[in-house]
Protein backbone atom coordinates (compact mmCIF):
# COMPACT_ATOMS: atom_id res chain seq x y z
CA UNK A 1 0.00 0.00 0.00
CA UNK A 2 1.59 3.10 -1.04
CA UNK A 3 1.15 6.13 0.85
CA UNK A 4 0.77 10.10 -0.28
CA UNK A 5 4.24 11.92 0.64
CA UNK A 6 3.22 13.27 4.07
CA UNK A 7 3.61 17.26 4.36
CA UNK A 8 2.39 17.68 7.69
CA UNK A 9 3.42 15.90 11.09
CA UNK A 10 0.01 14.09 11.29
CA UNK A 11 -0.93 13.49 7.83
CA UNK A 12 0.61 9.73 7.93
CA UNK A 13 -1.82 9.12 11.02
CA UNK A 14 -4.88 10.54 9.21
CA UNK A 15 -3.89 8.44 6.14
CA UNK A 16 -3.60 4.76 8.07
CA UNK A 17 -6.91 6.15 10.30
CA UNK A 18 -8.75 6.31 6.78
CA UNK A 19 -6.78 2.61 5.25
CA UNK A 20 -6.61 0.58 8.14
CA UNK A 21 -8.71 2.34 10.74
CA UNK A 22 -8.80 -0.70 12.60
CA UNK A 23 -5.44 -2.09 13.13
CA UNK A 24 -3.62 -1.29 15.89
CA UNK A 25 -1.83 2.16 16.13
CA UNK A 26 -0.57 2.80 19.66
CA UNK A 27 -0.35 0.75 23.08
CA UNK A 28 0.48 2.14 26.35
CA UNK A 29 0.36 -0.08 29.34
CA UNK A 30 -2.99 -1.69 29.51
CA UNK A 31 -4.77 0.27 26.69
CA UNK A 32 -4.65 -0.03 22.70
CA UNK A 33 -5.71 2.65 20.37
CA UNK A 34 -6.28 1.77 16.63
CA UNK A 35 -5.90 4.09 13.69
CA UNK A 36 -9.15 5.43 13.70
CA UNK A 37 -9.21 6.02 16.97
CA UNK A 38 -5.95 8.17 17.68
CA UNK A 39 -6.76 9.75 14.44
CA UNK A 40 -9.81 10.83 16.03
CA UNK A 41 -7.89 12.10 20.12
CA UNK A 42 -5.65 13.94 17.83
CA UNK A 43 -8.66 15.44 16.09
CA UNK A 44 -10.56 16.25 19.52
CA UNK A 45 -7.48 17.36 20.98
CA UNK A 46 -7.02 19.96 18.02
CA UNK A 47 -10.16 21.13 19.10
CA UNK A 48 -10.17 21.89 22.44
CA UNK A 49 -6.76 23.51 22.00
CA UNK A 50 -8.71 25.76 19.69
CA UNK A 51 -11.46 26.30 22.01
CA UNK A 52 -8.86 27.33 24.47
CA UNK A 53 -7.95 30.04 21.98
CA UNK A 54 -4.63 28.27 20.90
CA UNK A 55 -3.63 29.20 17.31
CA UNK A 56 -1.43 29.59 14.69
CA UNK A 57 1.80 30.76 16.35
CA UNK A 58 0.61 29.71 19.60
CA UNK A 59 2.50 27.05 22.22
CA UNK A 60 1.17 24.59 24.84
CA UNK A 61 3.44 22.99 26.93
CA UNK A 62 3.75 19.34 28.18
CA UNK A 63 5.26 18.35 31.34
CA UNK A 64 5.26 14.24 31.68
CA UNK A 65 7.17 10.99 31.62
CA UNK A 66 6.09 8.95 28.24
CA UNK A 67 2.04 9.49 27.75
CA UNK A 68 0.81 8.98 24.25
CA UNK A 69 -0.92 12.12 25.42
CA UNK A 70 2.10 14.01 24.22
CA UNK A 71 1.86 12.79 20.73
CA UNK A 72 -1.61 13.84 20.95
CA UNK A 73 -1.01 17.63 21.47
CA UNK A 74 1.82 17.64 19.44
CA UNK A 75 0.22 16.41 16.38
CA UNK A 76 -2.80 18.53 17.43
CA UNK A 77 -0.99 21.75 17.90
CA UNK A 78 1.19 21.15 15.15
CA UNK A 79 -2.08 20.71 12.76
CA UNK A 80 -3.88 24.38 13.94
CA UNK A 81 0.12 25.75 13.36
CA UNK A 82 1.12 26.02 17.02
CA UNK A 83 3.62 24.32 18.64
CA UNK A 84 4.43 21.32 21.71
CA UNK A 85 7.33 22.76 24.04
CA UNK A 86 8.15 19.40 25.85
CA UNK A 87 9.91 19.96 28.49
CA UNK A 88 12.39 17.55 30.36
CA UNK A 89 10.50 15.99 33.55
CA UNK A 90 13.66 15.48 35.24
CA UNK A 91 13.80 19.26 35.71
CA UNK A 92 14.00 21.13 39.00
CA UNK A 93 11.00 23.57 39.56
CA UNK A 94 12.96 26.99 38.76
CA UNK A 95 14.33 25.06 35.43
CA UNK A 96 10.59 24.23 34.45
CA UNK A 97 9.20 27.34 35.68
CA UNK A 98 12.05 29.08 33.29
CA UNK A 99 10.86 26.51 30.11
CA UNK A 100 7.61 27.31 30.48
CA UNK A 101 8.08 30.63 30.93
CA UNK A 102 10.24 31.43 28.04
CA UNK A 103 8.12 29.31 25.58
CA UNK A 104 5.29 31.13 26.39
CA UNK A 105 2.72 28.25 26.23
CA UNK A 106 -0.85 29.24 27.38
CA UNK A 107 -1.86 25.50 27.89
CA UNK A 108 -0.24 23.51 29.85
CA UNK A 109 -0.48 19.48 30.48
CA UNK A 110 1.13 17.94 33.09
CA UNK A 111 0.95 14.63 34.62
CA UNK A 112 -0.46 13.65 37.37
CA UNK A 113 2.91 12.89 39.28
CA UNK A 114 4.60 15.99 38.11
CA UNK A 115 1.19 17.79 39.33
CA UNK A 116 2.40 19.04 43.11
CA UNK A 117 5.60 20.78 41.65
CA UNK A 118 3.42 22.46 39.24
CA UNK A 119 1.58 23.84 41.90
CA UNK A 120 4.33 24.76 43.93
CA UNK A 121 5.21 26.77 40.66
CA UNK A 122 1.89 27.95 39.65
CA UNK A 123 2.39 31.35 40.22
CA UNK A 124 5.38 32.32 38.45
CA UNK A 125 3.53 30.74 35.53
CA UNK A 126 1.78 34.10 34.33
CA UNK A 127 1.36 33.07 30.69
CA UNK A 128 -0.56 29.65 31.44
CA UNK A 129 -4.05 30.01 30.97
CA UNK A 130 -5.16 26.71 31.61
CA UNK A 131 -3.60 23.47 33.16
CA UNK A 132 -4.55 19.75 32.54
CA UNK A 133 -3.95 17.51 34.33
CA UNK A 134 -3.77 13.57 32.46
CA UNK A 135 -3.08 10.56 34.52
CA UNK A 136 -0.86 7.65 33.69
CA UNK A 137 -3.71 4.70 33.21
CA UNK A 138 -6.83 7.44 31.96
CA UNK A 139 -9.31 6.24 34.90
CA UNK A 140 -12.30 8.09 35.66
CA UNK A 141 -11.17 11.28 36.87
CA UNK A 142 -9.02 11.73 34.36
CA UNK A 143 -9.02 15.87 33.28
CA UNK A 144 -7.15 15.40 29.96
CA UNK A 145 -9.57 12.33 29.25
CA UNK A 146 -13.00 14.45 30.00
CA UNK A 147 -11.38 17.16 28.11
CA UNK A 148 -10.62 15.19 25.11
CA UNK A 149 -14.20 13.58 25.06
CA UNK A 150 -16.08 17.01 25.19
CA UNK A 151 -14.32 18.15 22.49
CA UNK A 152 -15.53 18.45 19.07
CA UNK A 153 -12.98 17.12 16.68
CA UNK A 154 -11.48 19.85 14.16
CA UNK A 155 -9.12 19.47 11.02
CA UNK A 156 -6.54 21.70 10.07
CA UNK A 157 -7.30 25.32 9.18
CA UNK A 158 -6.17 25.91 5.42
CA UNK A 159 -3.25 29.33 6.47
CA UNK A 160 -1.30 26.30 8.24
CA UNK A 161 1.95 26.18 6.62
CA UNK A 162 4.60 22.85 6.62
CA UNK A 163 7.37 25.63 7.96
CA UNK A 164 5.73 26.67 10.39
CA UNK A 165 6.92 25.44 13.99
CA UNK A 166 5.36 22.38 15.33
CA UNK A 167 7.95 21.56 18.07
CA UNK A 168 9.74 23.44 20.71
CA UNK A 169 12.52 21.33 22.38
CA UNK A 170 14.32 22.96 24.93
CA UNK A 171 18.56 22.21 24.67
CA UNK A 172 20.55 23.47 27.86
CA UNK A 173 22.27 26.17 26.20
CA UNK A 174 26.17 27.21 26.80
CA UNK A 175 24.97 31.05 28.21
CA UNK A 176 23.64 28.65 31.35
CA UNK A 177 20.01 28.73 30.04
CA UNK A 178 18.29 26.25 27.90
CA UNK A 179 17.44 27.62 24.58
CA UNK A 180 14.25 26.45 22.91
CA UNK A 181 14.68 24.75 19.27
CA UNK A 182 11.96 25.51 16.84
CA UNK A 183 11.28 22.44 14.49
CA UNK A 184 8.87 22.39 11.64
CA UNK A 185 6.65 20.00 10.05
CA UNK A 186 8.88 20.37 7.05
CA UNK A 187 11.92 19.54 9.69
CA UNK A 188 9.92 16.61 11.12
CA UNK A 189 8.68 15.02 8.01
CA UNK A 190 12.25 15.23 6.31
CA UNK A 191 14.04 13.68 9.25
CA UNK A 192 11.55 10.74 9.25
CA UNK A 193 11.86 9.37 5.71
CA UNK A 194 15.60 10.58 5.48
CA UNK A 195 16.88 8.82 8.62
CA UNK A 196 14.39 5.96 7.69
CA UNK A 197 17.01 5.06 4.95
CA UNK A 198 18.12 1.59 4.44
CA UNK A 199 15.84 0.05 6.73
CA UNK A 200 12.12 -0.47 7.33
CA UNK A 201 9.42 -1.98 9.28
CA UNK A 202 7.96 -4.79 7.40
CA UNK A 203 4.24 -6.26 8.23
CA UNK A 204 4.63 -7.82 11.89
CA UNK A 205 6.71 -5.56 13.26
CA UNK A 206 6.43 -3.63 16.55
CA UNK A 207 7.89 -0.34 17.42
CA UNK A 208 9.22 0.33 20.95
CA UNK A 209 9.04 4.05 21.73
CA UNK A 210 11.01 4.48 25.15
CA UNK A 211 13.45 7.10 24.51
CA UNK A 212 11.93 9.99 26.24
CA UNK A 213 9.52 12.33 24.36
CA UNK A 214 11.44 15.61 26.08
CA UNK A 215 14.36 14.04 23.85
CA UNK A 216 14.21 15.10 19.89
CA UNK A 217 14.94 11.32 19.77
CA UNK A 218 11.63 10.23 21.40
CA UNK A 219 9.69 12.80 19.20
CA UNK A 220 11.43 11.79 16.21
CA UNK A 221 11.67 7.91 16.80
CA UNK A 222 7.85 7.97 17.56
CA UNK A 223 7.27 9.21 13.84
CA UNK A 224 8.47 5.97 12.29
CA UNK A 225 6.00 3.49 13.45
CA UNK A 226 3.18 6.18 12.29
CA UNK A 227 4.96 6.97 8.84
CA UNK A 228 4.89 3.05 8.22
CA UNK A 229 1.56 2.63 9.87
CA UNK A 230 2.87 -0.27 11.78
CA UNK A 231 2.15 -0.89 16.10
CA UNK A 232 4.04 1.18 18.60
CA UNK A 233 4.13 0.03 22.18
CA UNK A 234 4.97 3.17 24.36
CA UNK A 235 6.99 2.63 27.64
CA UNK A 236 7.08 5.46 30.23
CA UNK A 237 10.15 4.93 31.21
CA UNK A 238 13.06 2.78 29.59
CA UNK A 239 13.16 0.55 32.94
CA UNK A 240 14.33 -2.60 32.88
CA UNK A 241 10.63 -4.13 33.47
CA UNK A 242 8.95 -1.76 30.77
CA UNK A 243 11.31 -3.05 28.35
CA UNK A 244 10.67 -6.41 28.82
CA UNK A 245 6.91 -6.12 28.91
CA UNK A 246 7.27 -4.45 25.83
CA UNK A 247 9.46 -6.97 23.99
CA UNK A 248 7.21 -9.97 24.83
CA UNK A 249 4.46 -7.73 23.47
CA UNK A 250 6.02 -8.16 20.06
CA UNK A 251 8.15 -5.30 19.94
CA UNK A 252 10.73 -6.05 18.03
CA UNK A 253 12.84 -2.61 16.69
CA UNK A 254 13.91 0.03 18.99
CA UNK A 255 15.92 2.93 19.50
CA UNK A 256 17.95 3.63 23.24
CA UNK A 257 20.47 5.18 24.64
CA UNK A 258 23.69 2.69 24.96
CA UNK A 259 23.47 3.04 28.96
CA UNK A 260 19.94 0.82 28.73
CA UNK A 261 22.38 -1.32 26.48
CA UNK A 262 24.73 -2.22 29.73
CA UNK A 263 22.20 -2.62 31.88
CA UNK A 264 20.61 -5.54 29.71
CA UNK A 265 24.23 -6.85 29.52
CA UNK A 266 24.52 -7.01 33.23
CA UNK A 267 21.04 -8.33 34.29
CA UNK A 268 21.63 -12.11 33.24
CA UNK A 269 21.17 -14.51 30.55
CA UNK A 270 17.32 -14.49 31.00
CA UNK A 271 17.55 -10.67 29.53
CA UNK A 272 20.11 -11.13 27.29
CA UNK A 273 18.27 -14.08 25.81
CA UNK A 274 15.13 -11.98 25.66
CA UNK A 275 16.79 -8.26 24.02
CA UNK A 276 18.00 -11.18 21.40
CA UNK A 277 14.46 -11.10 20.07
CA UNK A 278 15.16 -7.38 18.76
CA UNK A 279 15.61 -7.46 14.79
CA UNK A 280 16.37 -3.84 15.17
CA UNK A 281 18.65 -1.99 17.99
CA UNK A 282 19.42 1.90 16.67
CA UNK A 283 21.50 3.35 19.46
CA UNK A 284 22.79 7.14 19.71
CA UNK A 285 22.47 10.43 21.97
CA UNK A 286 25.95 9.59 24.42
CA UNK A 287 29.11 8.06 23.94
CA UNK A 288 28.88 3.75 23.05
CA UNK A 289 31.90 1.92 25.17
CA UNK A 290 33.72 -0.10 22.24
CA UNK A 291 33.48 -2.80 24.82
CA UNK A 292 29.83 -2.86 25.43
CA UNK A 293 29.19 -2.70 21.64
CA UNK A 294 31.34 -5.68 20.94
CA UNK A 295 30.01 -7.61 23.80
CA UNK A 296 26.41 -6.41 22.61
CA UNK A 297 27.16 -7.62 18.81
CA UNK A 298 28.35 -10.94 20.28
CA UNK A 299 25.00 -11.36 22.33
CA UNK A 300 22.79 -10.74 19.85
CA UNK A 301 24.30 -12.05 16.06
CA UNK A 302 21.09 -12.05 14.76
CA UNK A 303 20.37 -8.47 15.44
CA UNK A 304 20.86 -5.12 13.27
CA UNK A 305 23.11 -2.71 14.93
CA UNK A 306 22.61 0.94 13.58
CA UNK A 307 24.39 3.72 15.69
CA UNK A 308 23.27 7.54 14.27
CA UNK A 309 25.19 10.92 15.25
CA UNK A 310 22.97 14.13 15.51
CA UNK A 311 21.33 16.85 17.22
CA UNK A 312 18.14 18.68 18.22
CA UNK A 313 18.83 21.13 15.93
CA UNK A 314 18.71 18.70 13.00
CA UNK A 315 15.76 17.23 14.29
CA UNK A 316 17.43 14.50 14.96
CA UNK A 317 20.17 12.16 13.21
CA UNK A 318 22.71 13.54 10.65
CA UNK A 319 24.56 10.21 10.33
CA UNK A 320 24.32 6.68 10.32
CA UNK A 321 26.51 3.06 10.63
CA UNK A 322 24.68 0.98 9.25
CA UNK A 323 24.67 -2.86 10.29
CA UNK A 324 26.93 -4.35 7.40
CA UNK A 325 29.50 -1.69 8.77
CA UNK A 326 29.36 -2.77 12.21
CA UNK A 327 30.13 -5.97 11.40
CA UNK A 328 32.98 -5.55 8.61
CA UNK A 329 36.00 -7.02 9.48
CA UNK A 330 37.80 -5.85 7.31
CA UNK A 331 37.19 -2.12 8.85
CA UNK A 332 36.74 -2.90 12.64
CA UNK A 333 38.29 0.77 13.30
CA UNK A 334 34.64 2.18 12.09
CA UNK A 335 32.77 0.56 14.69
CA UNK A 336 33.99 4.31 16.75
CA UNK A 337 33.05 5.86 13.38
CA UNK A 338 29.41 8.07 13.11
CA UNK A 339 28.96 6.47 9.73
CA UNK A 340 27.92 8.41 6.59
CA UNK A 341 25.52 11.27 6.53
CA UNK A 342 21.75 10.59 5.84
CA UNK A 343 20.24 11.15 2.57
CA UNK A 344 19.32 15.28 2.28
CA UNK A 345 22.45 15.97 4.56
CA UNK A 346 25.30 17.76 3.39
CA UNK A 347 28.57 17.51 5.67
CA UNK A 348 31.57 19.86 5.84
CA UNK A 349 34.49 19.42 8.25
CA UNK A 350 35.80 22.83 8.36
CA UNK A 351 38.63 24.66 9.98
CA UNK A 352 37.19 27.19 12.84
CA UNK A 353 39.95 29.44 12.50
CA UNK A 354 39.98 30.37 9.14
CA UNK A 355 36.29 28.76 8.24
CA UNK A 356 38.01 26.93 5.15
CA UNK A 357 37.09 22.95 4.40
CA UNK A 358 39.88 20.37 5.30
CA UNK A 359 40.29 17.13 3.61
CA UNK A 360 39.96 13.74 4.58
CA UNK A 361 41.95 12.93 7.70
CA UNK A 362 42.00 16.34 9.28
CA UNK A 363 40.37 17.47 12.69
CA UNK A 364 38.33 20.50 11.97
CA UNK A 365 34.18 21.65 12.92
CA UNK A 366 31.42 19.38 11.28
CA UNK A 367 28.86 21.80 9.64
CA UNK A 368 25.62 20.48 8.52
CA UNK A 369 23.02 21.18 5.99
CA UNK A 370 19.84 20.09 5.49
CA UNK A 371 15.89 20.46 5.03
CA UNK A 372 16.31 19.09 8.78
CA UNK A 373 17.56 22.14 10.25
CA UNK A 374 15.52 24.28 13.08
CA UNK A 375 14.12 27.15 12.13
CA UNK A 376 16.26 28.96 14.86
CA UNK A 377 16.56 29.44 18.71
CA UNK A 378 13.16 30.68 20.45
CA UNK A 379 13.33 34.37 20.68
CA UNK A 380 17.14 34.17 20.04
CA UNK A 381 17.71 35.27 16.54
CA UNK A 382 21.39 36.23 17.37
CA UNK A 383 22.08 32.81 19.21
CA UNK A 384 20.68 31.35 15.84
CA UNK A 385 22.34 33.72 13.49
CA UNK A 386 25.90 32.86 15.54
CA UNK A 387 25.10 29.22 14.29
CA UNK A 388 23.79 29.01 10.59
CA UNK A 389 25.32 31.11 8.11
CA UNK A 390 23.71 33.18 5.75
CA UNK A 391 24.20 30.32 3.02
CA UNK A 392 22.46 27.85 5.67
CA UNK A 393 25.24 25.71 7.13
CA UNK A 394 24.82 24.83 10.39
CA UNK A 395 28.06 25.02 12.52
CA UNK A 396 27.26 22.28 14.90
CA UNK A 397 30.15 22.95 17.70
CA UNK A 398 31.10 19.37 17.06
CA UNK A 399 34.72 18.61 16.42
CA UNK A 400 35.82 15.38 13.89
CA UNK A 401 36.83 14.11 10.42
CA UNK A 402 35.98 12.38 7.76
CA UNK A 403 37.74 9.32 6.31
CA UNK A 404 38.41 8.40 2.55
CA UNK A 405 35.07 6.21 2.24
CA UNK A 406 33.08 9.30 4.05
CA UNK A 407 32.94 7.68 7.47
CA UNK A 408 32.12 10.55 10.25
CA UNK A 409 35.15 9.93 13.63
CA UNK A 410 33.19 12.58 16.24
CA UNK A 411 35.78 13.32 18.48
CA UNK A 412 35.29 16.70 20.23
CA UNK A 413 33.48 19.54 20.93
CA UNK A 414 33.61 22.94 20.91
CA UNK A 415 30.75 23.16 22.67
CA UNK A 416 30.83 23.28 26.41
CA UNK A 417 28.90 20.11 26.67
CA UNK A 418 28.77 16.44 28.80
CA UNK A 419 26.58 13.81 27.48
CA UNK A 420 25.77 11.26 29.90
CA UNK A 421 23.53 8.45 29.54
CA UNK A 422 21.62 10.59 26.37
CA UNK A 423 21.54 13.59 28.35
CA UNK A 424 23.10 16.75 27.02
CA UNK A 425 24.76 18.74 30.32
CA UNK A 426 26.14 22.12 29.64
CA UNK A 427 29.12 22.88 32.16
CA UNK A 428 28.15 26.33 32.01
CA UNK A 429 24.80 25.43 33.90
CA UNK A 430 26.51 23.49 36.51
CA UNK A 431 29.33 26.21 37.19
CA UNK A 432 26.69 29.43 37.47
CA UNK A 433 25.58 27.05 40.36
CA UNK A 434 28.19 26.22 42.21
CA UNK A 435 29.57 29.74 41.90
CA UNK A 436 27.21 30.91 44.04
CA UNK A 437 28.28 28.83 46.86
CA UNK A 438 29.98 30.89 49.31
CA UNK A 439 33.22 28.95 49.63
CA UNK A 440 33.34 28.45 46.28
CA UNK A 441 36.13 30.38 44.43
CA UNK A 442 36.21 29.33 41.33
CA UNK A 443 35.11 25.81 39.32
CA UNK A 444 35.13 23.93 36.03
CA UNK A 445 33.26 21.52 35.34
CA UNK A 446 33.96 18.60 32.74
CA UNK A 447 33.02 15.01 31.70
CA UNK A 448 34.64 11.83 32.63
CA UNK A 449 34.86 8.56 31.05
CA UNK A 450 31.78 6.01 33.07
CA UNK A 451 31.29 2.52 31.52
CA UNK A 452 27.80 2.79 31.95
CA UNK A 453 26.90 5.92 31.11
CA UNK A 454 29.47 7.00 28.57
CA UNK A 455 30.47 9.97 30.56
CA UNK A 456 29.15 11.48 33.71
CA UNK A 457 29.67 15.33 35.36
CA UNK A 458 32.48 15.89 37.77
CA UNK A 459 33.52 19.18 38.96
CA UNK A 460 36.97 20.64 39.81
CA UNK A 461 37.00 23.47 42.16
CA UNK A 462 39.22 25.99 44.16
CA UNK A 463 38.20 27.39 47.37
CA UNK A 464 37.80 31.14 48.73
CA UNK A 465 40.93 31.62 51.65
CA UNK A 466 39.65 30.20 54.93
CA UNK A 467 36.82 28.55 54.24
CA UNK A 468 36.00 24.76 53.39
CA UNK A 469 33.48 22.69 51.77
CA UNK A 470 33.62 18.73 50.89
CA UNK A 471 32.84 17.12 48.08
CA UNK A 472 29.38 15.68 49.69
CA UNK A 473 28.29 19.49 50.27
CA UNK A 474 28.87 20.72 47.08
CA UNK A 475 26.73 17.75 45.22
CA UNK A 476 24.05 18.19 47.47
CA UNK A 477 24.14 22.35 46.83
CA UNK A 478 24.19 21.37 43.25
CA UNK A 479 20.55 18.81 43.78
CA UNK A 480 19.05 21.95 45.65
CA UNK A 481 18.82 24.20 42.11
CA UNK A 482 19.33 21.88 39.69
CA UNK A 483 17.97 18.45 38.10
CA UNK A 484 19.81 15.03 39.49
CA UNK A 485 20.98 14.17 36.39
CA UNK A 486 22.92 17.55 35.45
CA UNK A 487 24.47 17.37 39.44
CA UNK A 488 28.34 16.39 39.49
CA UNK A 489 28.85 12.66 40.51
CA UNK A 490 32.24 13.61 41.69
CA UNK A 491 34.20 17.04 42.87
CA UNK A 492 37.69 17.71 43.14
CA UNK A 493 39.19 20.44 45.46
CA UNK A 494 42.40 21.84 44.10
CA UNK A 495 44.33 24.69 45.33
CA UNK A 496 44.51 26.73 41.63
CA UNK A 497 42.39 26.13 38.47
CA UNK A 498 44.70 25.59 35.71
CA UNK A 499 44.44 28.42 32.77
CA UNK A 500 46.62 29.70 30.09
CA UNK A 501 48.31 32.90 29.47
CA UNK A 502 45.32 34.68 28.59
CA UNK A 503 43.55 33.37 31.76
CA UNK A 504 40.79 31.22 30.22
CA UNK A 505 40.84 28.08 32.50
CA UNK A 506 42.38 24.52 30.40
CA UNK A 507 39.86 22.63 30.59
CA UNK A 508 41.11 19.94 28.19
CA UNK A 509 44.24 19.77 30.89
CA UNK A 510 41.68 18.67 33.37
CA UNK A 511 40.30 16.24 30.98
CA UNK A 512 43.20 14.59 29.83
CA UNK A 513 44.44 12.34 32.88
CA UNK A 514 40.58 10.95 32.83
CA UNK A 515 40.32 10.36 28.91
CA UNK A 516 43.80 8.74 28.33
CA UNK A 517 43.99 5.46 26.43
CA UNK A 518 39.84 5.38 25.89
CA UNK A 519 38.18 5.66 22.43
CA UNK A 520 36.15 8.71 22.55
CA UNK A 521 33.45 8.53 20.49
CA UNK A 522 30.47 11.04 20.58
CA UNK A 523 27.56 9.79 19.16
C-alpha cells in the first residue's frame, strides 16, 4: 500500500486512520488505540486547543514521563500551526518554571505525578491560561480524558503552513540557560523518511518508543512506526521491566540510549536471551563503550546494529553506521566511526579558525546542511544567526573528520557540553551554580569517562581563603537548584584552576588524565 508523501506531522496518522482504521496504532500499558481512533484524540485534541484560543503561532506545553498524550497535542498543535514545548520531567521547579516561561505556552499538560511541583510553581507561571492535568492509566477522573471527550474534533485550518513550527525542544544552552529549538513540520517530516534510509518496518513488526519524548529522539523515533503505519508500544520509562513487557508484546525494533544497552548486559542470561528477540537496535544520543558494543554484537548475532550521530537542531540524526559496517572485518576501526551522513544531509568538516574545508583525515568543525535544520533558537535570533550562516550551514560545535570512504570519527566539541547516559549537560549550567556557593572560588566543570553511562559530570573546584566545603556538600548544593541528572557525581578540590596565558581556565588539561587510552566517540 503506497502512501501520499506526508507534508504535515500528522498526515501519515490521518492516512492509516482512513486505510486501516482498525489495526492497531498505539499501546500504552494496559490500553490499545487503533488508527481510527488516535486519528480521532488527535482530532478532539485539536479542538479543544482551539477552544482554548490556541492558534497559529501559539505554544502549549507538556510536562510528563512517556504518555501517548504528548503525541496527541503535538500532532494537534502542530495541525492548527502552534507548537508542543516538551519539556524535560527530570527538571528542578525553577528550570521548568524558566521553560515554560520562556516558551510562552498558554496551555499547559502535566501529569499527574509531576502535578504538586506544578503547583508549587503555579504562580510564576503568568502566561498559562489553563492546566490539565492527564493521569498515567486514563481512569475516571481523568481531566485530559474528560477534556478530550467534550471536544468536538477539528481538522486543520487551510493558512497552516509545513514551515511553520510544530515543536519546541528545549537544549541546555552554553549562556547557562536552555534555549528552545523551533522544528517544523517540514523539519519533522524530512528527518523521518531521510533517517528511515536503508531500513524499514515490514508487516509484523512492533515499534518500541522508550526514549523519552522531552528528547528530539523520542519525538522523532515515535514518527516511524506512524509513517509506516505499523504498532508502537509506548513505555514510560526505559526501565528494565517496561522493556521487557514491551518486547514480549512483540516489539521487536527500537531505539535507546547505549546506557539501557549495559544494563541488559549485566542483568543475566534471561535478559540477554530476551533483548535477542530485537531485529532492530538503533542506538545514539551519548558516547557507546567499544566494549559494550562488541560484547552487545556478540550477544545478539542475529540483530541489526545501527548507531546515528545528531542533534536537536537537525531534528534528529545527521549520520548513520549501518549494520553491514558494524560488522565488517575488514574495517573494525569504524565501529567508533558516526557512519555516513543521511540522505538530504550535506557535511563539511571545516577549519574554525579560518572557516576553510579540510580534507579527509584532518580534525576541523562538522557543519551540517539540510531540510532538517531548526528554524532557529526561540526568541534568540542572534544565538541562531551565531550558528547558521547566511548560506544555511549549520556550525554544529562538534569537532571530527571524515575518512576516505566518508565515514564521520566525532571526536570533540567545541561546545561546552557532557553527554551522559543521552543527556546533554552544559558545564556552564553546573558552574553558574556552584559559583554561588559561598566557599566556592572558582570551578570547572567537565566530563569523565563512566562505563555505563558514557560519561558522567564531575567538577573541579578551588576554594575562597579560609573557608571549606567537601565534596558531599557541594553535590548536594548542586541537587538543591538543579535536576539530578545535570548534578556532578564527583568534585575535586584543588588549590589553583589551571588556565593559560590569557587566563581562560584549560579545561582539556583537566580532561586529559581521565580520557587517556579510551576511544572517545560522541555519538
Amino acid at each position: 500500500m503506497t502512501a501520499p508523501a506526508p507534508r504535515f506531522v500528522d498526515d501519515r496518522l490521518a492516512h492509516w486512520a482512513a486505510e486501516t482504521p482498525d489495526a492497531e496504532a498505539m499501546t500504552y500499558g494496559s490500553r490499545t488505540w487503533s488508527w481510527a481512533e488516535w486519528n480521532d484524540r488527535v482530532r478532539r485534541a485539536a479542538g479543544g486547543l482551539q477552544a482554548l484560543g490556541i492558534g497559529r503561532g501559539d505554544v502549549v506545553a507538556f510536562l510528563d514521563k512517556n504518555h501517548p498524550a504528548c503525541v496527541e497535542i503535538s500532532m494537534a498543535a502542530g495541525s492548527l500551526g502552534a507548537a508542543n514545548a516538551i519539556v524535560n520531567w527530570r527538571l528542578a521547579g525553577e528550570e521548568v518554571d524558566y521553560a515554560v516561561n520562556d516558551s510562552g505556552a498558554k496551555v499547559l499538560v502535566v501529569g499527574s505525578e509531576l502535578m504538586p511541583m506544578v503547583e508549587k510553581i503555579r504562580d510564576r507561571l503568568p502566561k498559562v491560561e489553563k492546566v490539565i492535568e492527564v493521569t498515567i492509566d486514563g481512569a475516571e477522573g481523568d481531566e485530559y480524558e474528560a477534556w478530550l471527550a467534550a471536544s468536538s474534533p477539528v481538522s486543520r485550518p487551510a493558512d497552516v503552513d509545513p514551515d511553520d513550527t510544530c515543536l519546541v525542544m528545549y537544549s541546555s544552552g552554553t549562556t547557562g540557560h536552555p534555549k528552545g529549538v523551533m522544528l517544523t513540520h517540514t523539519n519533522m517530516v524530512e528527518h523521518t523518511v531521510n533517517a528511515h534510509d536503508g531500513w524499514a518496518f515490514e508487516p509484523g513488526d512492533k515499534s518500541m518508543v522508550a526514549m523519552p519524548l522531552f528528547h528530539v529522539g523520542g519525538s522523532s523515533y515515535v514518527l516511524f512506526g506512524i509513517h509506516d503505519g505499523i504498532p508502537s508500544i509506548m513505555t514510560r520509562e526505559p526501565d528494565g521491566a517496561s522493556l521487557a513487557g514491551a518486547i514480549l508484546g512483540g516489539a521487536n525494533r527500537t531505539f535507546l540510549v547505549p546506557a539501557v544497552l549495559a544494563q541488559v548486559l549485566q542483568a543475566g542470561p534471561d535478559a540477554v536471551k530476551l533483548f535477542g528477540a530485537l531485529r532492530t537496535y538503533t542506538y545514539g544520543a551519548s558516547p557507546m563503550p567499544l566494549p559494550l558494543l562488541r560484547a552487545a554484537m556478540e550477544a545478539w548475532p542475529e540483530t541489526d546494529f545501527i548507531q546515528v550521530y545528531g542533534l536537536t537542531e537537525v531534528a534528529g540524526v545527521a549520520t548513520h553506521l549501518m549494520p553491514e559496517a558494524h560488522r565488517d572485518a575488514e574495517h573494525p576501526e569504524r565501529l567508533v566511526s558516526a557512519g555516513r551522513p543521511i540522505p538530504g544531509m550535506e557535511l563539511r568538516i571545516v577549519d574554525p579558525g579560518t572557516l576553510e574545508d579540510l580534507p579527509a583525515g584532518e580534525h576541523g568543525e562538522i557543519w551540517l546542511r539540510t531540510r532538517q535544520l531548526m528554524k532557529g533558537f526561540l526568541g534568540l535570533p542572534e544565538e541562531t544567526a551565531k550558528v547558521i550562516t547566511e548560506d544555511g550551514w549549520f556550525r554544529t560545535g562538534d569537532m571530527g573528520k571524515v575518512d576516505g570512504e566518508g565515514f564521520l570519527f566525532v571526536e570533540d566539541r567545541l561546545k561546552d557540553m557532557i553527554i551522559s547516559g543521552g543527556e546533554n549537560i552544559y558545564s556552564p549550567e553546573i558552574e553558574r551554580v556552584l559559583a554561588e556557593h559561598p566557599a566556592v572560588m572558582e570551578v570547572a566543570v567537565i566530563g569523565v569517562p563512566d562505563d555505563r553511562w558514557g560519561e558522567v559530570v564531575k567538577a573541579v573546584v578551588s576554594l575562597k581563603p579560609d573557608t571549606s566545603a567537601t565534596e558531599d556538600e557541594l553535590i548536594a548544593y548542586c541537587r538543591e537548584h538543579l535536576a539530578h541528572f545535570k548534578c556532578p557525581r564527583s568534585v575535586d578540590v584543588i588549590e589553583a584552576l589551571p588556565r593559560n596565558p590569557t587566563g581562560k581556565i584549560l579545561k582539556r588539561e583537566l580532561r586529559a588524565p581521565y580520557w587517556q587510552g579510551h576511544d572517545r566517540t560522541i555519538v
